[in-house]
C-alpha atoms as a PDB file:
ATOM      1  CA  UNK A   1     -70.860 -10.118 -62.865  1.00  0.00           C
ATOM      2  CA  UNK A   2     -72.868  -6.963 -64.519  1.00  0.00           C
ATOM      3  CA  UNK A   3     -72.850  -4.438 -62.462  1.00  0.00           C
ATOM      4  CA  UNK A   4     -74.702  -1.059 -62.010  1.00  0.00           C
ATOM      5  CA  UNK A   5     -72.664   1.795 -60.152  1.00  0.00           C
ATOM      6  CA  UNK A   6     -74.645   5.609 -59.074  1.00  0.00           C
ATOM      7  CA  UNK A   7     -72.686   8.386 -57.762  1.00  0.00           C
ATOM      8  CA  UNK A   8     -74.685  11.323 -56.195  1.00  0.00           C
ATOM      9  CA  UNK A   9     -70.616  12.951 -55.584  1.00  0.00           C
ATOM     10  CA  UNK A  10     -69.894  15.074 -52.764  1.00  0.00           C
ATOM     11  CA  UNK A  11     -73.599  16.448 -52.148  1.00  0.00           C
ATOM     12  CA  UNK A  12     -76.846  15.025 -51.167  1.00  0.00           C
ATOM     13  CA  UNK A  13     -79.524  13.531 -53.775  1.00  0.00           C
ATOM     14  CA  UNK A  14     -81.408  11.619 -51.593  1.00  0.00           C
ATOM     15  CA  UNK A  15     -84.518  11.397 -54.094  1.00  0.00           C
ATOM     16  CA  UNK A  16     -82.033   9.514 -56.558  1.00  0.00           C
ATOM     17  CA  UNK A  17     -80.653   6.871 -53.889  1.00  0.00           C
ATOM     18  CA  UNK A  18     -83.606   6.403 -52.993  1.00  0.00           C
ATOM     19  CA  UNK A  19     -85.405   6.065 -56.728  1.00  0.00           C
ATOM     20  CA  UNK A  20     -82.911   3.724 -57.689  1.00  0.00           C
ATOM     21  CA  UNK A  21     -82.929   0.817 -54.251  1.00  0.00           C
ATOM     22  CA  UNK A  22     -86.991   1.026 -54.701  1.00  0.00           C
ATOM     23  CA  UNK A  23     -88.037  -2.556 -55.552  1.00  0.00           C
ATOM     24  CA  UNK A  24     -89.030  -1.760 -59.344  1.00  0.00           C
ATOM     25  CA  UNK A  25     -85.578  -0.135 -59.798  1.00  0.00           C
ATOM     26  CA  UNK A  26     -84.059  -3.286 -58.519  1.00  0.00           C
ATOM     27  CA  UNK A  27     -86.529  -5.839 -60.389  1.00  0.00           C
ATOM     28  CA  UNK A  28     -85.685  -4.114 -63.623  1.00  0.00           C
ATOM     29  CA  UNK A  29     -81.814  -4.033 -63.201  1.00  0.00           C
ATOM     30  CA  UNK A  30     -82.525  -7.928 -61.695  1.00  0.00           C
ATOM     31  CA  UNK A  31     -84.212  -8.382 -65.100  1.00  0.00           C
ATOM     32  CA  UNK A  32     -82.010  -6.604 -67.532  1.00  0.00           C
ATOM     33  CA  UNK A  33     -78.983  -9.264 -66.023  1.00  0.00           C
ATOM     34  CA  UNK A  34     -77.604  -6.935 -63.479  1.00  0.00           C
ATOM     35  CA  UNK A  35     -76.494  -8.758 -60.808  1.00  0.00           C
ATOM     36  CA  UNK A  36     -74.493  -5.925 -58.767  1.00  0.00           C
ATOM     37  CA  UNK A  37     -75.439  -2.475 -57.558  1.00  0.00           C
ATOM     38  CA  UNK A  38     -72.854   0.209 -56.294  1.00  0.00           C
ATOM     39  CA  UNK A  39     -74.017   3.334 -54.477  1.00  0.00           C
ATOM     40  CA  UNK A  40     -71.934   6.539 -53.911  1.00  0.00           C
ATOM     41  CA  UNK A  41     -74.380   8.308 -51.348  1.00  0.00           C
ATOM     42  CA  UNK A  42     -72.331  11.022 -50.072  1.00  0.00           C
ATOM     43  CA  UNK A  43     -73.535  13.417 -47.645  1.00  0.00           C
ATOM     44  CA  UNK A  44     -77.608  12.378 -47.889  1.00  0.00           C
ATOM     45  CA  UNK A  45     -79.785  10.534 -45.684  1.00  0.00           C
ATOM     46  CA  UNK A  46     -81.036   8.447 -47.421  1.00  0.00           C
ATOM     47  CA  UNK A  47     -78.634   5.345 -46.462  1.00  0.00           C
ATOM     48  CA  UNK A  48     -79.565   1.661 -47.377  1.00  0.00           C
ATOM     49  CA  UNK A  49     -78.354  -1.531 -46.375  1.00  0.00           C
ATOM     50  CA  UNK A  50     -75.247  -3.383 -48.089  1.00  0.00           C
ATOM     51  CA  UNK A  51     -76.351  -6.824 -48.593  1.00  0.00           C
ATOM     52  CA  UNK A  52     -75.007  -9.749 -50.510  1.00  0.00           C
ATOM     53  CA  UNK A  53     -77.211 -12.674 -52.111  1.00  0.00           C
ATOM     54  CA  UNK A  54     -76.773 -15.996 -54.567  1.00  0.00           C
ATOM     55  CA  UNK A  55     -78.069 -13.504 -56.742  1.00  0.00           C
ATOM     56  CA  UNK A  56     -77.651  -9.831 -56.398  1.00  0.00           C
ATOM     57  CA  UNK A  57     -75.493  -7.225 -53.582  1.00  0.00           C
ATOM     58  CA  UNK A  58     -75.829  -3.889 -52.894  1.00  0.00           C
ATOM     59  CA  UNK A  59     -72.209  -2.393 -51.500  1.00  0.00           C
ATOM     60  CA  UNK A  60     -73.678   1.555 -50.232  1.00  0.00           C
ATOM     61  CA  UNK A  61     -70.580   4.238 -49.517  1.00  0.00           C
ATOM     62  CA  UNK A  62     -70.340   7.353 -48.656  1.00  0.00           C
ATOM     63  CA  UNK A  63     -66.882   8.666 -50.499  1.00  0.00           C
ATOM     64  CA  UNK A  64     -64.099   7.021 -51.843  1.00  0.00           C
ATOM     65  CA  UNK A  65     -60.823   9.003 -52.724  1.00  0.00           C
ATOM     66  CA  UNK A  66     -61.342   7.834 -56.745  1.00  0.00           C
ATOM     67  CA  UNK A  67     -64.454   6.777 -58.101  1.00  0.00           C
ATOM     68  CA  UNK A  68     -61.651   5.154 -60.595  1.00  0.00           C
ATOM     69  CA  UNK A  69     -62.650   1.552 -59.767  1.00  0.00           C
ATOM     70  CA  UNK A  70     -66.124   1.930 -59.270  1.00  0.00           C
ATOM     71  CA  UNK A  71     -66.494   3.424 -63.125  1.00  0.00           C
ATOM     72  CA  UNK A  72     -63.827   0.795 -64.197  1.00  0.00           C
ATOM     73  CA  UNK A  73     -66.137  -2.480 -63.057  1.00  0.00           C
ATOM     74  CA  UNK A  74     -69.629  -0.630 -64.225  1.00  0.00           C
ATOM     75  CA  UNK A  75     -71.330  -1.811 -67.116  1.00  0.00           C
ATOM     76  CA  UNK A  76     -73.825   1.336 -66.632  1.00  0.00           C
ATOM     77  CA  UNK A  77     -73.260   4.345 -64.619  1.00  0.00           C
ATOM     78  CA  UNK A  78     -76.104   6.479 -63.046  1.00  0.00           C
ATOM     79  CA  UNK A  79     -74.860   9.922 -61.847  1.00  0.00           C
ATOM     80  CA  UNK A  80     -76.420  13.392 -60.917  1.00  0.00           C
ATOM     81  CA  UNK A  81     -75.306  15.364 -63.228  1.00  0.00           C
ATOM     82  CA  UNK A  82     -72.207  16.895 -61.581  1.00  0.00           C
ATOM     83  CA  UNK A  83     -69.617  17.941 -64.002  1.00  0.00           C
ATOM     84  CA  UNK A  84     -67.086  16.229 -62.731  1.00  0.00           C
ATOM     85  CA  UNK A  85     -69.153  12.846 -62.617  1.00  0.00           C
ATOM     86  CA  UNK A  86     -70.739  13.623 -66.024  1.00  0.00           C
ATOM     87  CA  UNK A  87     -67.123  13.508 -67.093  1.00  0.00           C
ATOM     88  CA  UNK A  88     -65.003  11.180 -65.618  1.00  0.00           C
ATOM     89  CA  UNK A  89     -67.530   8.143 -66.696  1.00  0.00           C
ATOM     90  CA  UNK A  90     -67.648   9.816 -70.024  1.00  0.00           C
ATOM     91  CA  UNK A  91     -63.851   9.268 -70.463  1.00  0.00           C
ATOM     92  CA  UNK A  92     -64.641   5.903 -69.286  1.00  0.00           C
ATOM     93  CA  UNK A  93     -66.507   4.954 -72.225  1.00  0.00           C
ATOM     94  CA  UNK A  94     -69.768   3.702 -70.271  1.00  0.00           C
ATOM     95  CA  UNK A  95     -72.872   4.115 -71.154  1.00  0.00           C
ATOM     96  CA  UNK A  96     -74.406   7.052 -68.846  1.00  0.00           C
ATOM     97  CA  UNK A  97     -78.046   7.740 -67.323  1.00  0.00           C
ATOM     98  CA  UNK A  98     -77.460  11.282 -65.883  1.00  0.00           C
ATOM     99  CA  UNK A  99     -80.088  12.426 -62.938  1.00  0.00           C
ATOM    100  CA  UNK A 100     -80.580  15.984 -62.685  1.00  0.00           C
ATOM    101  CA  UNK A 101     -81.337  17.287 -59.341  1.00  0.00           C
ATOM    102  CA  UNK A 102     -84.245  19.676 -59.851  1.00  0.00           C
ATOM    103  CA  UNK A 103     -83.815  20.946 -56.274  1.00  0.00           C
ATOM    104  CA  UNK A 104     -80.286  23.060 -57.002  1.00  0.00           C
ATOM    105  CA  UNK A 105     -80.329  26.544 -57.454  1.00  0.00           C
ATOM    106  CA  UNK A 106     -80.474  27.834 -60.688  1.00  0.00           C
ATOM    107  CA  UNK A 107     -81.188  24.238 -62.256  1.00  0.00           C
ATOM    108  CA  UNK A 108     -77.022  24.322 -63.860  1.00  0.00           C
ATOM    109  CA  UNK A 109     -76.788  20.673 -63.592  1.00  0.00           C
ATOM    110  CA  UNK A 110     -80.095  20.416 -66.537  1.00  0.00           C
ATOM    111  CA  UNK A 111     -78.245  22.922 -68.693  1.00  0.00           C
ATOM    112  CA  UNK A 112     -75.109  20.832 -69.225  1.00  0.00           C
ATOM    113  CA  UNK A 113     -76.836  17.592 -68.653  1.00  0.00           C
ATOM    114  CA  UNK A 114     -79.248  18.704 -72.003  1.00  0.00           C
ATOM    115  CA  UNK A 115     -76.335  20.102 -73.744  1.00  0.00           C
ATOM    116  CA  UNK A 116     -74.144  16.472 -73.458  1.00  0.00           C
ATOM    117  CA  UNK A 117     -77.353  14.834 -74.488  1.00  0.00           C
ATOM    118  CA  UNK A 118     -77.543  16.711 -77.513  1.00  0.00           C
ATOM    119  CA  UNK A 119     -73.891  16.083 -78.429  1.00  0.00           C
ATOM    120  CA  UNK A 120     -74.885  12.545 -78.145  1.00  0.00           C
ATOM    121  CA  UNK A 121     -73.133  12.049 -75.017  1.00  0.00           C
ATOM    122  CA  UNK A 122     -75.544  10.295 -72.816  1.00  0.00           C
ATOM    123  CA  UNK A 123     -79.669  10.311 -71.612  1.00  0.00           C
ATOM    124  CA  UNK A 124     -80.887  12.247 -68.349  1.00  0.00           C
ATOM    125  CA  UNK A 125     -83.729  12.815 -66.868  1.00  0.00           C
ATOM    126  CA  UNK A 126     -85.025  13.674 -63.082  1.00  0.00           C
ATOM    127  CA  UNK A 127     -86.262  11.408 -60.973  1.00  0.00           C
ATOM    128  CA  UNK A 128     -89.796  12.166 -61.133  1.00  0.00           C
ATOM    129  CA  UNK A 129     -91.210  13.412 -65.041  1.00  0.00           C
ATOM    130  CA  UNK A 130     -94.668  14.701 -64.614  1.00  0.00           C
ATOM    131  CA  UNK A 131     -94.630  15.463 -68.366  1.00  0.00           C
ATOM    132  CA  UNK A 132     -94.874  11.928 -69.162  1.00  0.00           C
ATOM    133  CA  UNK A 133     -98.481  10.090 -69.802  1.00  0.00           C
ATOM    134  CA  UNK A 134     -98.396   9.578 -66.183  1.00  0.00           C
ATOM    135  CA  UNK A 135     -96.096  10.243 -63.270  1.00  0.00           C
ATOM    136  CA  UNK A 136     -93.571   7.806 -63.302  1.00  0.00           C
ATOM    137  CA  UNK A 137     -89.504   7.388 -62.623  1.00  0.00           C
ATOM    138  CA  UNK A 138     -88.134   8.350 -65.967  1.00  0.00           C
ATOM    139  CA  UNK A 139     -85.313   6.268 -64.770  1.00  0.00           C
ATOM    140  CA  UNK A 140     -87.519   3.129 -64.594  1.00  0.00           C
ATOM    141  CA  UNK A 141     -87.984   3.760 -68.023  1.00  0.00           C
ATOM    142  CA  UNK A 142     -84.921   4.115 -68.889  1.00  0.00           C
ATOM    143  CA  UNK A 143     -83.750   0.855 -67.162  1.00  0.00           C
ATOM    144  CA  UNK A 144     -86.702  -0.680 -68.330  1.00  0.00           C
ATOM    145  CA  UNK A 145     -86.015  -0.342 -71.912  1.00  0.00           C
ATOM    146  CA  UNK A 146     -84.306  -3.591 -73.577  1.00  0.00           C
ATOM    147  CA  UNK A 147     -81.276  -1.772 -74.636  1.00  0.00           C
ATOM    148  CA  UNK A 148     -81.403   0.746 -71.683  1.00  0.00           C
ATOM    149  CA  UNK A 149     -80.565   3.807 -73.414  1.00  0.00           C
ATOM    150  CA  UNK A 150     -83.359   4.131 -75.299  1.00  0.00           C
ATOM    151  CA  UNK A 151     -86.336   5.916 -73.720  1.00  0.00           C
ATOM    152  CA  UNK A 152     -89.599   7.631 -74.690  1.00  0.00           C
ATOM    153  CA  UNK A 153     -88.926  10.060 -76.183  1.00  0.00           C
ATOM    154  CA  UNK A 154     -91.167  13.077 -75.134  1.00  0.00           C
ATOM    155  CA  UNK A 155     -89.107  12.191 -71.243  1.00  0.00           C
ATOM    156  CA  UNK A 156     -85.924  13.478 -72.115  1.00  0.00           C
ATOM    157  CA  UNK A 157     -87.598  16.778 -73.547  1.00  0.00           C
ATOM    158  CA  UNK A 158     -87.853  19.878 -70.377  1.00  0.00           C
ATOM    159  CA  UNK A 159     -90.766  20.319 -69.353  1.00  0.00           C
ATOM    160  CA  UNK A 160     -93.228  22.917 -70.674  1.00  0.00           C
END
C-alpha cells in the first residue's frame, strides 16, 4: 500500500487540508499509485471524512502523541513547514513537499522552508502560487510531476 501522510502539527492550516482532499489532489495521488492518504488536521476546521474503498482511504486526525508511525508507513510526506515537522520526516529519510503557510506572522516558516530547500533538503511551496503562468496549486504540480519532486521551476522561487 503507498501511502501519502500531511501534518499541519499543532496549529491550523486549513487552506492545506483542504488543497490536498480537493478531487485533483486526490486524482493525481490516485494516479501516481497512491492508494492511502493520512491527514494530521490539528486544531483547523477544515475536517473531512475518513473513508475506506477497494481502492483508496482517507484516515483524518486531529493529534496523535508521535507522528512516529505515521512518517514510518509514508512513502511521501506533506507538512507545513513547522520546524519540528520539517525535521522529524527529514530524519526519516522521506521524500518531503513542505507547505508554507503565508498567513503567519512574519512569514518564519518560508525562511527555513527556502533555506532546507537550498541545502537540498526538500521542495515547498504555498498552496496557492500566483507567480506561476496561471494560478494554480503548486502542490498539484508537484504531485503531478512523474517523479514528484520535480517541479517548475520558476514555483519554488518567492515571489517578486
Amino acid at each position: 500500500m503507498k501511502s501519502a501522510f500531511v501534518t499541519v502539527g499543532t496549529t491550523s492550516f486549513d487552506e492545506l487540508v483542504a488543497c490536498v482532499v480537493a478531487n485533483d489532489s486526490l486524482q493525481i495521488l490516485k494516479s501516481l499509485g497512491y492508494n492511502r492518504l493520512v491527514l494530521q488536521i490539528g486544531r483547523g476546521t477544515v475536517v473531512p471524512e475518513s473513508f475506506s474503498s477497494d481502492s483508496f482511504t482517507l484516515d483524518v486526525y486531529r493529534y496523535k502523541d508521535s507522528l512516529k508511525e505515521d512518517l514510518q508507513q509514508a512513502d511521501l510526506v506533506i507538512s507545513h513547514a513547522g520546524a519540528g515537522s520539517c525535521l522529524e520526516s527529514l530524519e526519516k529519510g522521506k521524500p518531503l513537499v513542505v507547505v508554507v503557510n503565508e498567513k503567519l506572522m512574519n512569514n518564519h516558516q518560508f525562511e527555513l522552508a527556502k533555506q532546507l530547500h537550498k541545502e537540498g533538503h526538500l521542495f515547498y511551496c504555498t498552496c496557492r502560487v500566483l507567480s506561476c503562468p496561471a494560478p494554480v496549486s503548486l502542490l498539484l504540480l508537484l504531485l503531478g510531476s512523474a517523479k514528484i519532486l520535480q517541479p517548475c521551476r520558476n514555483c519554488l522561487l518567492p515571489r517578486p
